[in-house]
Protein backbone atom coordinates (compact mmCIF):
# COMPACT_ATOMS: atom_id res chain seq x y z
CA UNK A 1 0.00 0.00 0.00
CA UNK A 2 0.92 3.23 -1.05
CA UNK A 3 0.30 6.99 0.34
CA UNK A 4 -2.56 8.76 -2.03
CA UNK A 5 -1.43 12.32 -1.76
CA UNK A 6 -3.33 13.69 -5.14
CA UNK A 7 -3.03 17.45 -6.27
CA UNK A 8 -5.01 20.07 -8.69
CA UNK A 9 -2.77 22.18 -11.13
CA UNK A 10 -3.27 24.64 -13.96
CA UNK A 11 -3.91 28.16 -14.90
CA UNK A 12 -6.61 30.60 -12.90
CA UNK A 13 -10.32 29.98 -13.64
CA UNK A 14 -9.12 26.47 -14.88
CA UNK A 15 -12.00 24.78 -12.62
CA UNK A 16 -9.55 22.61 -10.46
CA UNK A 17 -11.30 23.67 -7.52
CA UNK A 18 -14.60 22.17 -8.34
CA UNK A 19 -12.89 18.67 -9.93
CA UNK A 20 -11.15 18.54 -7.09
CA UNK A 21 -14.14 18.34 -4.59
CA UNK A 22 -16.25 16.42 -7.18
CA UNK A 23 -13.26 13.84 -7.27
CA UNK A 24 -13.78 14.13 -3.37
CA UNK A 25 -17.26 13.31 -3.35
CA UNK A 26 -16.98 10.88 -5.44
CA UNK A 27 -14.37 9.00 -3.31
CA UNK A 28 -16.11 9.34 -0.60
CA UNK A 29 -19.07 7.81 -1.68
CA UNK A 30 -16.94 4.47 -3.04
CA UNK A 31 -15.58 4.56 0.54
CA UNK A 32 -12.73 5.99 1.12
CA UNK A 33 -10.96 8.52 3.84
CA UNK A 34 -10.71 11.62 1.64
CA UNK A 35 -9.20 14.95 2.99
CA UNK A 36 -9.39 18.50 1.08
CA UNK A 37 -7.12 20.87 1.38
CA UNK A 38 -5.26 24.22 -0.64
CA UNK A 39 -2.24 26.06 -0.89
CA UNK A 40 -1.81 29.10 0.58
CA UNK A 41 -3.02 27.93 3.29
CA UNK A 42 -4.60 24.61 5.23
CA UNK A 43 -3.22 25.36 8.53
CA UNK A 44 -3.81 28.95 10.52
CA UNK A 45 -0.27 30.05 10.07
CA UNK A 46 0.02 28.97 6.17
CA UNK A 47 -3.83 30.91 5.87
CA UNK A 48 -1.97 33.84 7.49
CA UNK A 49 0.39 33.95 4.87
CA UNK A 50 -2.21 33.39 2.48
CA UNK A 51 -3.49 36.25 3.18
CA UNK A 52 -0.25 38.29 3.37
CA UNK A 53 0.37 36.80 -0.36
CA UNK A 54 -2.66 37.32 -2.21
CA UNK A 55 -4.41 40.64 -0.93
CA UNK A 56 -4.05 43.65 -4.36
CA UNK A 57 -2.71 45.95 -0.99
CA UNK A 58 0.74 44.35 -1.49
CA UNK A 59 1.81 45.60 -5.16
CA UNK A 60 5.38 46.20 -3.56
CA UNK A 61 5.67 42.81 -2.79
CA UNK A 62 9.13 42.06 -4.07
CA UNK A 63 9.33 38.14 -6.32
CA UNK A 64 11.78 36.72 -3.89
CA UNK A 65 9.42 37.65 -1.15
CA UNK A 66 6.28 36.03 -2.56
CA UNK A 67 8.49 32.37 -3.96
CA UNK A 68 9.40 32.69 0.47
CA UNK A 69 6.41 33.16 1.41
CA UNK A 70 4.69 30.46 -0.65
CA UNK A 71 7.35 28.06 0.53
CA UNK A 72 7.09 29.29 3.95
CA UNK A 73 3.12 28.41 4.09
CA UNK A 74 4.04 25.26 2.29
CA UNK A 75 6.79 23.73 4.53
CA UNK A 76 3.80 24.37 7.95
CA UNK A 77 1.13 23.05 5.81
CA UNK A 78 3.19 20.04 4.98
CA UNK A 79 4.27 19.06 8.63
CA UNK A 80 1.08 20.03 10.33
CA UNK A 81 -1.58 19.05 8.15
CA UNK A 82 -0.56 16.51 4.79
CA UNK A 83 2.17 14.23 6.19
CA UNK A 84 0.34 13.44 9.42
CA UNK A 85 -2.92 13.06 7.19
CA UNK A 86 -0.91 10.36 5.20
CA UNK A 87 0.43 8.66 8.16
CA UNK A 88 -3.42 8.18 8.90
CA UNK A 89 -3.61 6.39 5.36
CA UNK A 90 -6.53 9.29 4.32
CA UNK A 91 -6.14 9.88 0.12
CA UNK A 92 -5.21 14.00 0.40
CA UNK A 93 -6.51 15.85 -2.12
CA UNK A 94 -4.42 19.53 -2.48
CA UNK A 95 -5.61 22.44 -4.43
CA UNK A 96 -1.94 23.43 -5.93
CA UNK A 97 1.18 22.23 -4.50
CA UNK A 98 4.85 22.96 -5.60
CA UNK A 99 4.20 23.08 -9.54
CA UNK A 100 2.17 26.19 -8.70
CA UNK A 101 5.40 27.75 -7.46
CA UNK A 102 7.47 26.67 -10.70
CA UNK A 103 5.00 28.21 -12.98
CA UNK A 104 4.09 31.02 -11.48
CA UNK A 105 7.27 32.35 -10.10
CA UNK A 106 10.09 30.66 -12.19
CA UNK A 107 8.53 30.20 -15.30
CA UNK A 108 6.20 33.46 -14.62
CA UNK A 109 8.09 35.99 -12.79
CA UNK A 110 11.33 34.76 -14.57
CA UNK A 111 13.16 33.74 -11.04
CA UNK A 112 15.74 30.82 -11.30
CA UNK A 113 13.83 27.15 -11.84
CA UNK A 114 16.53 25.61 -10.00
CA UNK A 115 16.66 27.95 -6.87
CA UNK A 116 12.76 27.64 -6.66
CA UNK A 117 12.97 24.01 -6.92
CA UNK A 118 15.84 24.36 -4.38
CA UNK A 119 13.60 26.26 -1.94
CA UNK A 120 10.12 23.83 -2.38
CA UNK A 121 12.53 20.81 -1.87
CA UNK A 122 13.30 22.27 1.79
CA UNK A 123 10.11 23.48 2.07
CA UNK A 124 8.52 19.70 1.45
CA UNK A 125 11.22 17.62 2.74
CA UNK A 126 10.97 16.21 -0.57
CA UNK A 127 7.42 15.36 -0.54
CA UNK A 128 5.73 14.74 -3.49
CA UNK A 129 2.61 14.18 -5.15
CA UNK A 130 1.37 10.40 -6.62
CA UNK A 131 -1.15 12.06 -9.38
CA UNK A 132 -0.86 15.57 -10.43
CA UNK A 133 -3.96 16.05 -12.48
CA UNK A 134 -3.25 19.30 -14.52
CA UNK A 135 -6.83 21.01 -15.61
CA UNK A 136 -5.50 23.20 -19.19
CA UNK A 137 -7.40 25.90 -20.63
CA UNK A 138 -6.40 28.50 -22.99
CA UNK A 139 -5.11 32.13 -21.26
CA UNK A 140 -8.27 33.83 -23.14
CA UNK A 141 -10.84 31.15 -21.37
CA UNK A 142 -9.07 31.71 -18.05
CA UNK A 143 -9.19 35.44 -17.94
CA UNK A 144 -13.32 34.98 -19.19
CA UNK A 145 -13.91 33.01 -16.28
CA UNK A 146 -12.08 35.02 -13.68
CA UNK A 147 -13.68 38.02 -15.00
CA UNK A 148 -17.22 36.08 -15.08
CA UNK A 149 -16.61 35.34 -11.44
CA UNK A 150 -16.34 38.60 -10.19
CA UNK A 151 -19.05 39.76 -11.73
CA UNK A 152 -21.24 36.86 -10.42
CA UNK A 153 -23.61 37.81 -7.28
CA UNK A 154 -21.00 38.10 -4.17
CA UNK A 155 -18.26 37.30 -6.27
CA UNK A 156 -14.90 38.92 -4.60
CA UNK A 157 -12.43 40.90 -7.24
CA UNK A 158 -9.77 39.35 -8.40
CA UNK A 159 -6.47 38.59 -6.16
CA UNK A 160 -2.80 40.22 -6.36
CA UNK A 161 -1.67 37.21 -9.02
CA UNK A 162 -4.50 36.85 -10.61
CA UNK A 163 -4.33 40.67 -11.27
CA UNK A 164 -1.32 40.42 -13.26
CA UNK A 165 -1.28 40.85 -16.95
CA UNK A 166 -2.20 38.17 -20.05
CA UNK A 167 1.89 37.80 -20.67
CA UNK A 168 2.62 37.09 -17.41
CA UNK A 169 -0.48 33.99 -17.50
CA UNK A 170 0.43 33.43 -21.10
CA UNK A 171 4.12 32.59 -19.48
CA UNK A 172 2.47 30.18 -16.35
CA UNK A 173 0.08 28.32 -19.23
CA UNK A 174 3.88 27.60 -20.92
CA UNK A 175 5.19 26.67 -17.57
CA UNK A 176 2.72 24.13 -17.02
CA UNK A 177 3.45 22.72 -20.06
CA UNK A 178 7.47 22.53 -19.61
CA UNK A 179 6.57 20.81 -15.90
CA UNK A 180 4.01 18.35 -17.78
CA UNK A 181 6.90 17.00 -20.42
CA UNK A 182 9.44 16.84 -17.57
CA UNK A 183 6.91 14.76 -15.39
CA UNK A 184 4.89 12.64 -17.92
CA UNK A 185 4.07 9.79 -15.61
CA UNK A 186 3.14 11.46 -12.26
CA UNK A 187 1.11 14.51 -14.49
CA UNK A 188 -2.39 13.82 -15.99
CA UNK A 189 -3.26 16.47 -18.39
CA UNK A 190 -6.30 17.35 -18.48
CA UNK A 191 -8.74 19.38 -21.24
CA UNK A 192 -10.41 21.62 -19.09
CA UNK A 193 -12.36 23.21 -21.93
CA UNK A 194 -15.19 21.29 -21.56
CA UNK A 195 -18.25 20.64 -19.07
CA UNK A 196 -17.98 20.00 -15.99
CA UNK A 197 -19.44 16.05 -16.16
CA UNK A 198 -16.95 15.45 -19.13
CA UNK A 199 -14.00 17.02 -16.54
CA UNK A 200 -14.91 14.65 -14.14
CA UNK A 201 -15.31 11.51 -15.56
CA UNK A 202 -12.12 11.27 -16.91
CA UNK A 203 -10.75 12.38 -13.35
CA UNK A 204 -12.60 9.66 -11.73
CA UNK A 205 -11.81 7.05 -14.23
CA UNK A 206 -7.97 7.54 -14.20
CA UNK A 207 -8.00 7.80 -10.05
CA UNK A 208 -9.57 4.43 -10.39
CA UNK A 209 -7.05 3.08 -12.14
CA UNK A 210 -4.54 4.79 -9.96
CA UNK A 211 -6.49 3.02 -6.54
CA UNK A 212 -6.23 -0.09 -8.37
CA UNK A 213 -2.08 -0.08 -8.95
CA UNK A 214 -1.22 1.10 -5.31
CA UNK A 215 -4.02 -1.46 -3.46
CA UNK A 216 -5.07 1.26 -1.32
CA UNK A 217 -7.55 -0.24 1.03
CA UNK A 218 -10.89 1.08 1.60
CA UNK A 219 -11.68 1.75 5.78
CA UNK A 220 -13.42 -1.35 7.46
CA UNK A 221 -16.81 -0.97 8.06
């Protein structure tokens, strides 16, 4: 038996968030211990940081700042929250994890790939994820649905990365991709470009087969 620790990847208003609680449910219902959980954030200090990270207040933010502060967050979500859920043989399910940081802040903001990689192997202890499922959509589509959001009834405006421009998302999109060929067995791309059912299914099919290979055991009733 193996440790399930499964995470969500790809470009804002890619719909991760909503496969990745669907592939929760779903789980669930077949049976198994299934945890949720994001980055920034999952523990009170790494959701302090979250905040400190994402609020539009902190333009002045400086790039090494914000790849320290993700990894910061990262490294107390790790040892507080993931490994110990693990341990407990629960299937963790993370909303972003260290790809995030490669795309975003070396591929996006330009910053060395090895020193971030460097910095989120400290971070982790070397953790990593079993299944990387990465949701694609083109930069267009992404900024439609972020803008879509906001708009929405009680939608919230859009955060300090999410504010930045179409090259900058146009760069993380790329990113992704690079990350993807370098990792072809532990990434699952996905076409995000469709409905939500469609998303899902082929989710839920491959973490099947991925249940199946490792012989992770449903709890005893």
């Amino acid at each position: 038996m193996k440790e399930l620790f499964l995470t969500f990847e790809g470009p804002d208003g890619s719909g991760k968030t909503t496969q990745l609680r669907r592939l929760a449910e779903s789980l669930q219902a077949l049976g198994y211990d299934t945890v949720v959980t994001r980055e920034p954030g999952g523990t009170p200090i790494s959701d302090h940081i979250r905040s400190l990270v994402l609020t539009p207040d902190h333009k002045e933010m400086a790039d090494h700042t914000e790849v320290l502060l993700y990894a910061a967050s990262r490294a107390q979500h790790v040892r507080e929250f993931i490994v110990p859920a693990l341990k407990a043989n629960r299937i963790v399910l993370c909303d972003r994890f260290v790809d995030a940081s490669l795309a975003y802040q070396a591929y996006g903001l330009g910053i060395s790939f090895d020193e971030v990689a460097a910095i989120n192997r400290f971070a982790t202890g070397g953790l990593e994820p079993t299944r990387t499922y990465l949701l694609d959509v083109p930069v267009e589509t992404s900024r439609q649905r972020l803008l879509a959001r906001t708009q929405s009834a009680g939608g919230e405006g859009l955060d300090r990365i999410e504010q930045k421009g179409e090259a900058y998302h146009t760069r993380v999109r790329e990113g992704f991709m690079k990350i993807l060929e370098q990792n072809p067995k532990r990434i699952c791309l996905i076409d995000a470009d469709r409905t939500q059912d469609e998303i899902a299914h082929d989710i839920l099919q491959d973490c099947k087969q991925l249940l199946d290979r490792v012989f992770f055991p449903k709890p005893e009733v």
